[in-house]
Structure formats: structure tokens, C-alpha cells
N, C-alpha and C. Protein backbone atom coordinates (compact mmCIF):
# COMPACT_ATOMS: atom_id res chain seq x y z
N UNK A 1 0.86 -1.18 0.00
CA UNK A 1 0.00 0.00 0.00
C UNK A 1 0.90 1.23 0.00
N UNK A 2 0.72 2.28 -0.83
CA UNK A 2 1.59 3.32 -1.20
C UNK A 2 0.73 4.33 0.41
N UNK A 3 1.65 5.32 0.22
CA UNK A 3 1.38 6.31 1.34
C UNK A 3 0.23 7.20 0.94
N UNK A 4 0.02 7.29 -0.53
CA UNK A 4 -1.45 7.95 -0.58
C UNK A 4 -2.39 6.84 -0.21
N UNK A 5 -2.37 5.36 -0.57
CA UNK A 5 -3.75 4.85 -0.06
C UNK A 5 -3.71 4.69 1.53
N UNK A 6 -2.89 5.28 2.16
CA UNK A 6 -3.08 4.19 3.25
C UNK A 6 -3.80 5.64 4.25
N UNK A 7 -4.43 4.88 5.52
CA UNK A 7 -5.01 5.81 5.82
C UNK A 7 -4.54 6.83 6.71
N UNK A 8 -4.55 7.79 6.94
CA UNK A 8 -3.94 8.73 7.72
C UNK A 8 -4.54 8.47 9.14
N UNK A 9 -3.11 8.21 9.87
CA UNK A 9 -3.78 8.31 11.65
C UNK A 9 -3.77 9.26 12.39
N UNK A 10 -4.68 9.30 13.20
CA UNK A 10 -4.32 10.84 14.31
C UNK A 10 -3.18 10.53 15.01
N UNK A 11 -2.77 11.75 15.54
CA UNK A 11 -1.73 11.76 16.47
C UNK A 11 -2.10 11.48 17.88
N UNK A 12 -1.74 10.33 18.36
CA UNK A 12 -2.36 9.67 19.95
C UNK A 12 -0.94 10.49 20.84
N UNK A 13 -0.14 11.22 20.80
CA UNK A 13 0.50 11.88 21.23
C UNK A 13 -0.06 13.05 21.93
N UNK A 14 0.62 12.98 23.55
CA UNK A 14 0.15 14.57 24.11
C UNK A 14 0.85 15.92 23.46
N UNK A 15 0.16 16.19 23.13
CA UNK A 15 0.19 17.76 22.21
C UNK A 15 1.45 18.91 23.45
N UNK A 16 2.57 19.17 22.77
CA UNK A 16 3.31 20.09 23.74
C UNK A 16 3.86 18.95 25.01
N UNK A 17 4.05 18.15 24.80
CA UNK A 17 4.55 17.35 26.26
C UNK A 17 5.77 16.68 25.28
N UNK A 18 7.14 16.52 26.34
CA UNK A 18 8.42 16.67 25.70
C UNK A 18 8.95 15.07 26.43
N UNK A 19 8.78 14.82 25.37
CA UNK A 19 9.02 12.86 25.21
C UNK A 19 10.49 12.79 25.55
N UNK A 20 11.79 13.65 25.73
CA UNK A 20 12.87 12.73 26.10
C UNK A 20 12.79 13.67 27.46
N UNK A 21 11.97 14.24 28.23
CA UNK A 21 12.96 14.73 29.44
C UNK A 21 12.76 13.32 30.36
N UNK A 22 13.05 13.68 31.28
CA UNK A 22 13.41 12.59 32.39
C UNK A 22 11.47 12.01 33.20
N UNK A 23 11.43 10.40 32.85
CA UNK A 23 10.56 10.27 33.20
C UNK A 23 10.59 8.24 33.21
N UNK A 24 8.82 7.98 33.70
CA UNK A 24 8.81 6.42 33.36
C UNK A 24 7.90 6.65 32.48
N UNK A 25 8.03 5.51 31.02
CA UNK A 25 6.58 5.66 30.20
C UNK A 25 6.81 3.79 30.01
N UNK A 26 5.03 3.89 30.55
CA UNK A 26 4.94 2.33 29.81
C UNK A 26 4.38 2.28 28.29
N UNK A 27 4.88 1.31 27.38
CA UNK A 27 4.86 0.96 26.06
C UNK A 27 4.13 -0.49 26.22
N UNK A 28 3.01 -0.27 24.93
CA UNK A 28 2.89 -1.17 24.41
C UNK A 28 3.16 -1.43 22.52
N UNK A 29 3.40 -2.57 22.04
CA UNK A 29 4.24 -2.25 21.07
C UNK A 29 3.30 -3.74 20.44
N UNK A 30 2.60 -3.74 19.23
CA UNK A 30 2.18 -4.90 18.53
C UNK A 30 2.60 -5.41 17.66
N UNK A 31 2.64 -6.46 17.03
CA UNK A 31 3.05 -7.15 15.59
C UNK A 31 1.58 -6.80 14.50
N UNK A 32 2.35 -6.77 13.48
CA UNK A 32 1.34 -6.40 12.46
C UNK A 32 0.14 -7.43 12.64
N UNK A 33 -0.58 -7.05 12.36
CA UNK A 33 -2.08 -7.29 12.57
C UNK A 33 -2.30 -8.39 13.14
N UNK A 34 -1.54 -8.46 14.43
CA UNK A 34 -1.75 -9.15 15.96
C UNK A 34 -1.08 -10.88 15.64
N UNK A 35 -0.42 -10.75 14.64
CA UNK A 35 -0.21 -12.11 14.79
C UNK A 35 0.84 -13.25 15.62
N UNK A 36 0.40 -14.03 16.06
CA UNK A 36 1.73 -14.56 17.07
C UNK A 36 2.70 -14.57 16.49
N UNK A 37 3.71 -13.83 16.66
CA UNK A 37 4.84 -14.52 16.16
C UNK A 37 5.94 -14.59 17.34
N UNK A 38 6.27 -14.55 18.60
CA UNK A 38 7.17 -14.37 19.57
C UNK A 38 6.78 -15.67 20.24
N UNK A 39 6.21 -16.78 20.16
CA UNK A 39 5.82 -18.03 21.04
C UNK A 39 4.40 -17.95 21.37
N UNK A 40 4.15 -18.51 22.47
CA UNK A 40 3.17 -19.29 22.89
C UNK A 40 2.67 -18.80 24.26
N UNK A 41 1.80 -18.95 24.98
CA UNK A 41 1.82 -19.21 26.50
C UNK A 41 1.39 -21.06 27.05
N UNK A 42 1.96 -21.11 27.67
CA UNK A 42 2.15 -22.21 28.09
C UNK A 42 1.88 -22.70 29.62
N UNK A 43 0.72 -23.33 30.49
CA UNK A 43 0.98 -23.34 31.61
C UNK A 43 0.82 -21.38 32.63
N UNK A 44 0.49 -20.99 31.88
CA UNK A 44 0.50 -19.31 32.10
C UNK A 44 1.75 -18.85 32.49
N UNK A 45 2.50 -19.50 31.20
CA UNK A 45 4.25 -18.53 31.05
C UNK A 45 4.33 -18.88 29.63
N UNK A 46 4.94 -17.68 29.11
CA UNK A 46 5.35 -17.34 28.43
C UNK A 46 6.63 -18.19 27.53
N UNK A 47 6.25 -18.78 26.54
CA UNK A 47 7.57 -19.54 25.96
C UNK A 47 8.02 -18.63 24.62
N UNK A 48 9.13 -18.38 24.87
CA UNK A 48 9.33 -17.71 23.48
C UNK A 48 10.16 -18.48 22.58
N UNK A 49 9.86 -18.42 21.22
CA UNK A 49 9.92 -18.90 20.25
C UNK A 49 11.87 -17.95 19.60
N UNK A 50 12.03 -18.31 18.71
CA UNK A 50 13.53 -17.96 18.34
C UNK A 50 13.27 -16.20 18.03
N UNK A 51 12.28 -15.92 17.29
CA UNK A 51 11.42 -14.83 17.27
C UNK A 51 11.29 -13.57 18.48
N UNK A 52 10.98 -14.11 18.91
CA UNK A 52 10.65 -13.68 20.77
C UNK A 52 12.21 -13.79 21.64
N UNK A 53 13.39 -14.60 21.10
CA UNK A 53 14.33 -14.22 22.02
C UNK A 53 15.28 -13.13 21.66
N UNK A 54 14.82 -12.97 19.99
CA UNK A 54 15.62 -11.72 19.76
C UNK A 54 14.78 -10.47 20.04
N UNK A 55 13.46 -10.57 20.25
CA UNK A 55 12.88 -9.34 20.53
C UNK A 55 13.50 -8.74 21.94
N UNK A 56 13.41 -10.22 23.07
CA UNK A 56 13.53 -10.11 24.39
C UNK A 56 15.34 -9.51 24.24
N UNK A 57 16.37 -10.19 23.44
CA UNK A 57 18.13 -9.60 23.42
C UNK A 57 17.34 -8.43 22.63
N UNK A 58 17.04 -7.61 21.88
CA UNK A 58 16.82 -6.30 21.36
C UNK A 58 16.49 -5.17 22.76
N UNK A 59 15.18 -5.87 23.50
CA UNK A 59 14.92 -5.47 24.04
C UNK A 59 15.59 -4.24 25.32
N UNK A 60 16.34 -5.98 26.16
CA UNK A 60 17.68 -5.36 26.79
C UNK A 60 18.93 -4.58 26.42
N UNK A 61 18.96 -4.93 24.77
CA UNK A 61 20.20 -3.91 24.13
C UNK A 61 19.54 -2.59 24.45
N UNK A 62 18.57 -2.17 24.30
CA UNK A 62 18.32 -0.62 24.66
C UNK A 62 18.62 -0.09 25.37
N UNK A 63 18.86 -0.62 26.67
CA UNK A 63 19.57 0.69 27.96
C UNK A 63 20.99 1.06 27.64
N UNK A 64 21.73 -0.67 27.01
CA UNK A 64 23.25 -0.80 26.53
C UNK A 64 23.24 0.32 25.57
N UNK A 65 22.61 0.40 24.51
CA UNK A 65 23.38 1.42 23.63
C UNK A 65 23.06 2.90 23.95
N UNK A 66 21.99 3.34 24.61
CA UNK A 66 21.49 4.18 25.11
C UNK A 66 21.61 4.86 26.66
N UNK A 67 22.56 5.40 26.62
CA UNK A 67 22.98 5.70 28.13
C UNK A 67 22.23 6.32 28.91
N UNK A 68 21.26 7.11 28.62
CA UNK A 68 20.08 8.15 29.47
C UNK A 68 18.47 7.02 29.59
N UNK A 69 18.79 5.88 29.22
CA UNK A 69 17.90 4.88 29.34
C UNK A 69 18.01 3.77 30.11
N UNK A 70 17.33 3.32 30.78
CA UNK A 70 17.30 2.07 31.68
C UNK A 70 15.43 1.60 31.63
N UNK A 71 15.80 0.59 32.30
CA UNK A 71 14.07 -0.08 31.32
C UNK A 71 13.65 -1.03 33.25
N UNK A 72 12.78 -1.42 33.41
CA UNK A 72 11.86 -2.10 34.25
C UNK A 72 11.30 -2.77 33.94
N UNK A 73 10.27 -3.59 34.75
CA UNK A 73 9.49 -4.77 33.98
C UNK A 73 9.04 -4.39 32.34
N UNK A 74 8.88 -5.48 32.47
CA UNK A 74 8.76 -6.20 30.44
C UNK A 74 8.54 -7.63 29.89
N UNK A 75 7.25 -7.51 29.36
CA UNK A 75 6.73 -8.91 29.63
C UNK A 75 6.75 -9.05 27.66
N UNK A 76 6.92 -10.33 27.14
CA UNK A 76 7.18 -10.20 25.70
C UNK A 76 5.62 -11.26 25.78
N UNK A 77 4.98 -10.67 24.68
CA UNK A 77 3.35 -11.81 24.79
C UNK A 77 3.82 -12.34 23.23
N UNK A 78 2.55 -13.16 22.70
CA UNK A 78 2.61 -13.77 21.73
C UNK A 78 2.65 -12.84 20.36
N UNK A 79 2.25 -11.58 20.57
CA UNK A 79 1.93 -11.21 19.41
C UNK A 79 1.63 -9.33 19.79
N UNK A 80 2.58 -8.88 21.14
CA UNK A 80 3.00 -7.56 21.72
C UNK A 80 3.70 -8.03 22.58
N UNK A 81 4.87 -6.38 22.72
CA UNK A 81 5.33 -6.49 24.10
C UNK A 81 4.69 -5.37 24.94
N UNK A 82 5.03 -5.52 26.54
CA UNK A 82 4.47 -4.64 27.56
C UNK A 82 5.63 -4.34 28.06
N UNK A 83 5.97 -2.91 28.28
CA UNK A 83 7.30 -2.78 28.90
C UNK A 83 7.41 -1.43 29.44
N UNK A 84 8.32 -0.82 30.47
CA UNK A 84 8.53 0.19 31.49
C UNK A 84 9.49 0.53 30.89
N UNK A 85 9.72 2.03 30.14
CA UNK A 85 11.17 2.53 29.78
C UNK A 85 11.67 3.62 30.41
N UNK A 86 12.30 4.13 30.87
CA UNK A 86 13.05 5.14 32.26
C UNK A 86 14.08 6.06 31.59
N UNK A 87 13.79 6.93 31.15
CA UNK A 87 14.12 7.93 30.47
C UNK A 87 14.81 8.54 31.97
N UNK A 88 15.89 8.57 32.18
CA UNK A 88 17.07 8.80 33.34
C UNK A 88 17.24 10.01 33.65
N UNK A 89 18.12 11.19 32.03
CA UNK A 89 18.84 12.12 32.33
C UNK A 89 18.36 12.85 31.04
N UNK A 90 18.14 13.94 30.55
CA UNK A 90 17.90 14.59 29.54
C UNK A 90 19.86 14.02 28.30
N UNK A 91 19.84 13.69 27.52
CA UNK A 91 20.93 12.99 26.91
C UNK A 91 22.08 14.22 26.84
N UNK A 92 21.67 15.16 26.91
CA UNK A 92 22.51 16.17 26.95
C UNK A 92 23.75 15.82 28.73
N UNK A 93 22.78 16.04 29.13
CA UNK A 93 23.50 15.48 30.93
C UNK A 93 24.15 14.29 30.89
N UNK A 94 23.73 13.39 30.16
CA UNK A 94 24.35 12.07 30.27
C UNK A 94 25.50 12.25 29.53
N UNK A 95 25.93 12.78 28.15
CA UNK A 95 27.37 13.05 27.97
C UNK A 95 28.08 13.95 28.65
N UNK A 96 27.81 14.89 29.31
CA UNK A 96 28.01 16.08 29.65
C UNK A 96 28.89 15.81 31.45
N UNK A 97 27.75 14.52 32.02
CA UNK A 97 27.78 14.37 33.99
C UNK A 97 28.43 12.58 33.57
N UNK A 98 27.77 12.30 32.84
CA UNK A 98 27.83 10.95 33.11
C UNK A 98 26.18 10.61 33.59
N UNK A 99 26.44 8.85 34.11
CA UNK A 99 25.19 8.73 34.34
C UNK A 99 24.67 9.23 35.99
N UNK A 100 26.03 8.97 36.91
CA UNK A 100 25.77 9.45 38.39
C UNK A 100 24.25 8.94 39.08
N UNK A 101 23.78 9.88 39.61
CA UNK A 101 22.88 9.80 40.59
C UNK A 101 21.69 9.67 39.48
N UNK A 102 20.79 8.22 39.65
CA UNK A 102 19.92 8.34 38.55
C UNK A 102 18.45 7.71 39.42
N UNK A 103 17.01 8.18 38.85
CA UNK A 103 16.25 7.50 39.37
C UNK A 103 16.09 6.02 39.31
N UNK A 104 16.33 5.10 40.04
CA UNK A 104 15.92 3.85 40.04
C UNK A 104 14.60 3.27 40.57
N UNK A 105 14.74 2.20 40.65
CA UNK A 105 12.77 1.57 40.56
C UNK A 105 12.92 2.03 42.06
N UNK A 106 13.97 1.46 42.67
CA UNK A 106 13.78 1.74 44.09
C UNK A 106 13.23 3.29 44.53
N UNK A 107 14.05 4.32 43.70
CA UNK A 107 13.76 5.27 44.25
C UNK A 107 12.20 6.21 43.75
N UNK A 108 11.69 5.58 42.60
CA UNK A 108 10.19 5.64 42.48
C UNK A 108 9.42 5.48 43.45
N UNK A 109 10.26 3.96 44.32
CA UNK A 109 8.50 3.63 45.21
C UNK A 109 8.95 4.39 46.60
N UNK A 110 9.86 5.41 46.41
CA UNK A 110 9.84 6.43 47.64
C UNK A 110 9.36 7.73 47.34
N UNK A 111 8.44 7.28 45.85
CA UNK A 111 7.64 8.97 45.82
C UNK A 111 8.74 9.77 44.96
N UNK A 112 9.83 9.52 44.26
CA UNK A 112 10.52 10.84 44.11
C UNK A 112 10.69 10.67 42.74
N UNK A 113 9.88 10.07 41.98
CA UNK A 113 9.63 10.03 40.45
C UNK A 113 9.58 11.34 39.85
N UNK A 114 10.30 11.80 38.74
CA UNK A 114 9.99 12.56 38.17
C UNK A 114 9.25 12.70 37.06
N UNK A 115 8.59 14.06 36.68
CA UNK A 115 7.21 14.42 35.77
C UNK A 115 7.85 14.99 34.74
N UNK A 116 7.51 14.56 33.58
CA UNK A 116 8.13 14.76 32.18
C UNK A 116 6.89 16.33 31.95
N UNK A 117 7.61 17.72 32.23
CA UNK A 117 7.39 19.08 31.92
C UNK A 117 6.60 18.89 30.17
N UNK A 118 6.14 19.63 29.91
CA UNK A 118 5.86 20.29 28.41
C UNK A 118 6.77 21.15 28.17
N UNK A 119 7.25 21.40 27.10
CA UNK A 119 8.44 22.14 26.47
C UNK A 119 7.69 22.63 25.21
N UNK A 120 8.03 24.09 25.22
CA UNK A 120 7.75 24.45 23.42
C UNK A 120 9.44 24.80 22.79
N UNK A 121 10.19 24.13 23.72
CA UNK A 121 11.41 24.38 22.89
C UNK A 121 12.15 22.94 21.93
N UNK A 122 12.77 23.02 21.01
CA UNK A 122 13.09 22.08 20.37
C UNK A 122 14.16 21.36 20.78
N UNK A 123 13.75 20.33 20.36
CA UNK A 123 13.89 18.79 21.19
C UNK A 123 14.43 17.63 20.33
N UNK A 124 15.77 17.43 20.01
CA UNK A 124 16.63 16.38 18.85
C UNK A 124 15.62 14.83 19.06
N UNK A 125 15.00 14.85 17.96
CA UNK A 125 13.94 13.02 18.06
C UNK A 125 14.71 12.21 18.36
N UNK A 126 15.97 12.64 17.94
CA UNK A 126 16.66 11.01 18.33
C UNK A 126 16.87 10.55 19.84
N UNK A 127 16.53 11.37 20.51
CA UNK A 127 16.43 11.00 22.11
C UNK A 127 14.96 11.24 23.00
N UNK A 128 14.06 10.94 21.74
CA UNK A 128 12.90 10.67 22.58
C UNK A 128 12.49 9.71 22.32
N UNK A 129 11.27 9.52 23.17
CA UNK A 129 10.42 7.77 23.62
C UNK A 129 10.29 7.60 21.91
N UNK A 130 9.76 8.41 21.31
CA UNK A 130 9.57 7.71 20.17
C UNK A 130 10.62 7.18 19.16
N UNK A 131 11.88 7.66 19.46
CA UNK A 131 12.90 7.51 18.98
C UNK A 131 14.07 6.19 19.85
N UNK A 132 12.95 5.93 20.67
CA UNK A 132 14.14 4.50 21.57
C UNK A 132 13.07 3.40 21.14
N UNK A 133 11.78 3.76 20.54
CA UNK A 133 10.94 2.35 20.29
C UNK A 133 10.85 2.36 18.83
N UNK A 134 11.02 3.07 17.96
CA UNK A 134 11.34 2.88 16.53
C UNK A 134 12.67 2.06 16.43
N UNK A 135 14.10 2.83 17.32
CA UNK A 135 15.24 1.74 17.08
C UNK A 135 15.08 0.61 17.18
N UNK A 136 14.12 0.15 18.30
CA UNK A 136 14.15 -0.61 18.81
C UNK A 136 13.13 -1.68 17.59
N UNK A 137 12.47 -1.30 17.34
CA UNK A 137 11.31 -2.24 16.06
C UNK A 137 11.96 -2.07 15.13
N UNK A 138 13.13 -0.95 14.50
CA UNK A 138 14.04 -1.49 13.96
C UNK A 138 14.79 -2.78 13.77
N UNK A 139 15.57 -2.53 14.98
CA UNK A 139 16.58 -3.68 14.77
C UNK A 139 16.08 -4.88 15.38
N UNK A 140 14.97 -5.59 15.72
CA UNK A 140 14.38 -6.65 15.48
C UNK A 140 13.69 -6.81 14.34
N UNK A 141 12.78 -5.76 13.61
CA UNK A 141 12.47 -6.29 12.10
C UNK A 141 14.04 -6.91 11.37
N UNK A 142 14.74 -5.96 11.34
CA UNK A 142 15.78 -6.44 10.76
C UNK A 142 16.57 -7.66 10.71
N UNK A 143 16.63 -8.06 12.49
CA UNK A 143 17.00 -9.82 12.94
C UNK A 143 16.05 -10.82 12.52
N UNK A 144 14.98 -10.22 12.37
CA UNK A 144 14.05 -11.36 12.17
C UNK A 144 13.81 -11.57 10.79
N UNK A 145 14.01 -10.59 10.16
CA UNK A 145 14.18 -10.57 8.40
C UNK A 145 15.20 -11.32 8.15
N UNK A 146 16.64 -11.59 8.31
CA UNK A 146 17.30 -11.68 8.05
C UNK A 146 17.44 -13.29 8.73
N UNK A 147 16.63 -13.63 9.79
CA UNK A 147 16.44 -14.93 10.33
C UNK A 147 15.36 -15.79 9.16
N UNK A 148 14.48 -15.14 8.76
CA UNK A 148 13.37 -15.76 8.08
C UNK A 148 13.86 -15.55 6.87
N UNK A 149 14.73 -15.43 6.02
CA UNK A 149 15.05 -15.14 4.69
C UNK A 149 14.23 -14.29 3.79
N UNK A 150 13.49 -13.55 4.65
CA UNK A 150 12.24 -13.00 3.87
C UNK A 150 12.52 -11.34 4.30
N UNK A 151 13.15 -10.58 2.92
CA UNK A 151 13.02 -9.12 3.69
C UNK A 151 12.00 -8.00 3.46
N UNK A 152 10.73 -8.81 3.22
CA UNK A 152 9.32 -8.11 2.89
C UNK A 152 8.37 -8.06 4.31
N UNK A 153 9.29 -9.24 5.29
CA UNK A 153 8.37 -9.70 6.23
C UNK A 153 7.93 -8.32 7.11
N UNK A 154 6.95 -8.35 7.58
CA UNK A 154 6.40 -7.22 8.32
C UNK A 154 6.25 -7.97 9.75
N UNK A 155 6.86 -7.03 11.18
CA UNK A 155 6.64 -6.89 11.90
C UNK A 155 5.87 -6.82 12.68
N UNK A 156 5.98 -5.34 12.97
CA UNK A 156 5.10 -4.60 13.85
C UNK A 156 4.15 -3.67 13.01
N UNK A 157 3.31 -3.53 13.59
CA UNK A 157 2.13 -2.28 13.24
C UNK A 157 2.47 -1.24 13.86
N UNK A 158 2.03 -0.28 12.71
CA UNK A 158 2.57 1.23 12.90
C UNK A 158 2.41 2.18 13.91
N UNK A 159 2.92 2.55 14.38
CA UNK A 159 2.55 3.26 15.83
C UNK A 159 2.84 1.86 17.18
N UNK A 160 2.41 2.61 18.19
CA UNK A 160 2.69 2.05 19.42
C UNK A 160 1.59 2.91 20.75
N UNK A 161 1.61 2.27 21.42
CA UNK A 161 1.20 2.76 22.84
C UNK A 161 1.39 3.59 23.92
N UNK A 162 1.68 4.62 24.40
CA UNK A 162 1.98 4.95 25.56
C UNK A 162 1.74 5.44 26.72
N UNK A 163 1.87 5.34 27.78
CA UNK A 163 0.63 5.90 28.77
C UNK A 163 2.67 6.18 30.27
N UNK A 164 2.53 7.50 30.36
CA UNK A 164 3.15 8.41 31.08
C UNK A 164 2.90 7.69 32.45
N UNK A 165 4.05 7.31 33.47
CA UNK A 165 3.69 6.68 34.62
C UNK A 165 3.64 7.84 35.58
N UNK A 166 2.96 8.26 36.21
CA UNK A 166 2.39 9.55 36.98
C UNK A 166 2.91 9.36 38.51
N UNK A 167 2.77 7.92 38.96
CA UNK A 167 3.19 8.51 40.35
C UNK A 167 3.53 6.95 40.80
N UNK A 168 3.26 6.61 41.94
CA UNK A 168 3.50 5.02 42.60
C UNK A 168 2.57 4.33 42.86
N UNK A 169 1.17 4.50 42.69
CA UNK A 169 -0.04 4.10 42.46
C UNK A 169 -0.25 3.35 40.73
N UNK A 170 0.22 4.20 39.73
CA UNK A 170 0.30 3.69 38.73
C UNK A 170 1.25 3.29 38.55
N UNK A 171 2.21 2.89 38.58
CA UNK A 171 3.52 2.26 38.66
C UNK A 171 3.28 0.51 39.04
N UNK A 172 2.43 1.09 40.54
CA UNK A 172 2.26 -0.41 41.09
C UNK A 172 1.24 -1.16 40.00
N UNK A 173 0.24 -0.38 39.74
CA UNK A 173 -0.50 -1.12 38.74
C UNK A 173 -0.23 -1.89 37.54
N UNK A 174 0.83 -1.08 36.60
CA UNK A 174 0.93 -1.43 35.80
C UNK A 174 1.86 -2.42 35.71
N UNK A 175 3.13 -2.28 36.73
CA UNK A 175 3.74 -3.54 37.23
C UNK A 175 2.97 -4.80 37.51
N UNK A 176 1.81 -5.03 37.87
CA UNK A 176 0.67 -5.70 38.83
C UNK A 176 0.51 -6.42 36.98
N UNK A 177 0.18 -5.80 36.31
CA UNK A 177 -0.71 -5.97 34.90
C UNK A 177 0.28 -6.74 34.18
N UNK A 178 2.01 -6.11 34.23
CA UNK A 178 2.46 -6.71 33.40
C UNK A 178 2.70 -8.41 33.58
N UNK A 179 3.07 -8.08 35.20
CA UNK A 179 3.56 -9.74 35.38
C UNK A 179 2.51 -10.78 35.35
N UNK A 180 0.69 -9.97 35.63
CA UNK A 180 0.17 -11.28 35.08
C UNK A 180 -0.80 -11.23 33.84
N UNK A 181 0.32 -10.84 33.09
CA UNK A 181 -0.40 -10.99 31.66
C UNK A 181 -0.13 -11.97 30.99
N UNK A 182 0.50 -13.33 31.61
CA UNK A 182 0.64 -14.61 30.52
C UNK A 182 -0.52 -15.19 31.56
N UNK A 183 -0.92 -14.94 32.90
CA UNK A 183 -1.65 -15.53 33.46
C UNK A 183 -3.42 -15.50 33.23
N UNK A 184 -3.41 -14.19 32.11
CA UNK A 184 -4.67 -13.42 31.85
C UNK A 184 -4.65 -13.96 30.38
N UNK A 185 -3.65 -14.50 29.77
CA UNK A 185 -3.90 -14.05 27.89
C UNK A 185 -5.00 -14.18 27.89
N UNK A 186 -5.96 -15.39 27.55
CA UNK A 186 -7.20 -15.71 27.15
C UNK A 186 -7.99 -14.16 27.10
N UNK A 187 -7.94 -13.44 27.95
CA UNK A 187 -8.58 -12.68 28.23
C UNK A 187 -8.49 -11.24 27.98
N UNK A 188 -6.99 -11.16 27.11
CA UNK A 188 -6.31 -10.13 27.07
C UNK A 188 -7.06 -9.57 25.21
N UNK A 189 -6.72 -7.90 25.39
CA UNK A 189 -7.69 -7.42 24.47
C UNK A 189 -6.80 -8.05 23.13
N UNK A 190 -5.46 -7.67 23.41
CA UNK A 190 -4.70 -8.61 22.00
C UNK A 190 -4.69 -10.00 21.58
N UNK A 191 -5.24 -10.80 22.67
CA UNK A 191 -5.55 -12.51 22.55
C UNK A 191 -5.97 -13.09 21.02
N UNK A 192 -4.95 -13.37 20.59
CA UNK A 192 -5.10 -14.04 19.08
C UNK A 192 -5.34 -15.63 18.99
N UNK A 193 -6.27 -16.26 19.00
CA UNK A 193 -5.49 -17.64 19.02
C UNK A 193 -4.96 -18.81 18.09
């Protein structure tokens, strides 16, 4: 489908709110039109398939190549992942200080999370949320293309999820959600079978 037929989406983005300052955002992230391709659930765990272990090594490469990033729970399903990404230091600070004194999970559940400001000033994409989950569906389309001999294969579906973690109430929740979401699939809104 060329870019004139296809259909134009709205922007599910908060309008004026500045995606790399320092914050937690949970992601959800799908395969094109929901299909399993990362394994199975099994027993209500999660088996991943050869598919699913490079999503899960992609996954963890993100904090590695990305120094103002560190990540939290992350659950890989059959056919999405669910995951906590921790946007640390504005990337400017992180070359500038190093990584030093950074928020950790620990220091979330003492309340001292920080709130990602609105900015009308300009902001390099390559160090925002949307720019650590494109690399990131990058370079697993690419492993998995190059695993399946097929470099037409499609992935993920366009766009992604995100919902801003606000305080330690939602934090706990969504932590709560991720770990029992192989225990819920059947029931889950992405449940393909």
C-alpha cells in the first residue's frame, strides 16, 4: 500500500509534552495485525519462540546502547510487548555528567519520580520515547528478516502505545498488569489464538 492509499492516523500523542525529558513511560508495542509470532503461552508462562528471544536480546540492548535509558518490567506476549522505559537524564547530561545519581525503581517507590514538563522548545527526536521504540522495532524487524530469509516480512504495526507513569499508584498497577499478563492471555484485548 503506497502512502497515498493508506489511511492517515491521528496523532495519539500529548500535544506540547516533551518525550525525552526525564521520566517512566509504559509501552505497548504490537506485531502487524496481531499475529503470534514471539511463542506461545504455556501453563501461564510465556515460551518464546527464536522470534521472541531476539525481541527479548533487542529489548535489553536498549539501555546498553542508550545511556540516558534504563528499562523495568517487560513482559514479551505472543503477538506484543508490555514494557517500562526510564528515560534517566535529559541525553545532553548524560554526555556532559555521566550517568551518576539516577532514578531507580527503588527510588520511584519512595515517591521521588519525576514528571516529564511540556516544552515548546526544540527537542533532537533522536532521544525521545519515540525515537528508543522505533530503534528498537528497527533492529528486530531487521534480525528477524534476516532470520526468516524474507526481507518483505512485516513486523510490527505502525505506531505504538503509551501511557506516562504519573506517580507510585500507577507504577504499582501497571507492574501488577504486566507480570500477570501470561496468566490473563485468554482474556487479554490482543488474545489471538
Amino acid at each position: 500500500m503506497d502512502n497515498e492509499n493508506r489511511p492517515q492516523r491521528k496523532n495519539i500523542r500529548l500535544k506540547e509534552y516533551d518525550y525525552s525529558f526525564p521520566g517512566w513511560y509504559y509501552v505497548t508495542i504490537c506485531t502487524f495485525n496481531r499475529i503470534n509470532l514471539f511463542g506461545k503461552i504455556a501453563d501461564g508462562k510465556m515460551v518464546l519462540n527464536e522470534d521472541g528471544k531476539i525481541v527479548e536480546e533487542e529489548w535489553l540492548q536498549t539501555k546498553e546502547i542508550r545511556k540516558n535509558v534504563d528499562l523495568d518490567y517487560y513482559i514479551i506476549m505472543p503477538n506484543h510487548l508490555h514494557g517500562i522505559i526510564i528515560i534517566e537524564q535529559s541525553f545532553e547530561d548524560v554526555i556532559i555528567k555521566g550517568r551518576g545519581e539516577l532514578n531507580s525503581p527503588e527510588k520511584i517507590d519512595s515517591g521521588r519520580i519525576q514528571y516529564a514538563p511540556t516544552n515548546d522548545t526544540f527537542i533532537s527526536p533522536s532521544h525521545t520515547l519515540g525515537a528508543i521504540v522505533r530503534g528498537f522495532k528497527s533492529s528486530v524487524t531487521k534480525k528477524i528478516r534476516e532470520l526468516s530469509g524474507n526481507s518483505e516480512l512485516r513486523i510490527w504495526q505502525r505506531n505504538y502505545y503509551e501511557h506516562i507513569i504519573r506517580n507510585d499508584n500507577d507504577l504499582h498497577r501497571i507492574r501488577t498488569y504486566i507480570q500477570n499478563n501470561p496468566l490473563k492471555w485468554e482474556l487479554d484485548e490482543y488474545y489471538n489464538a
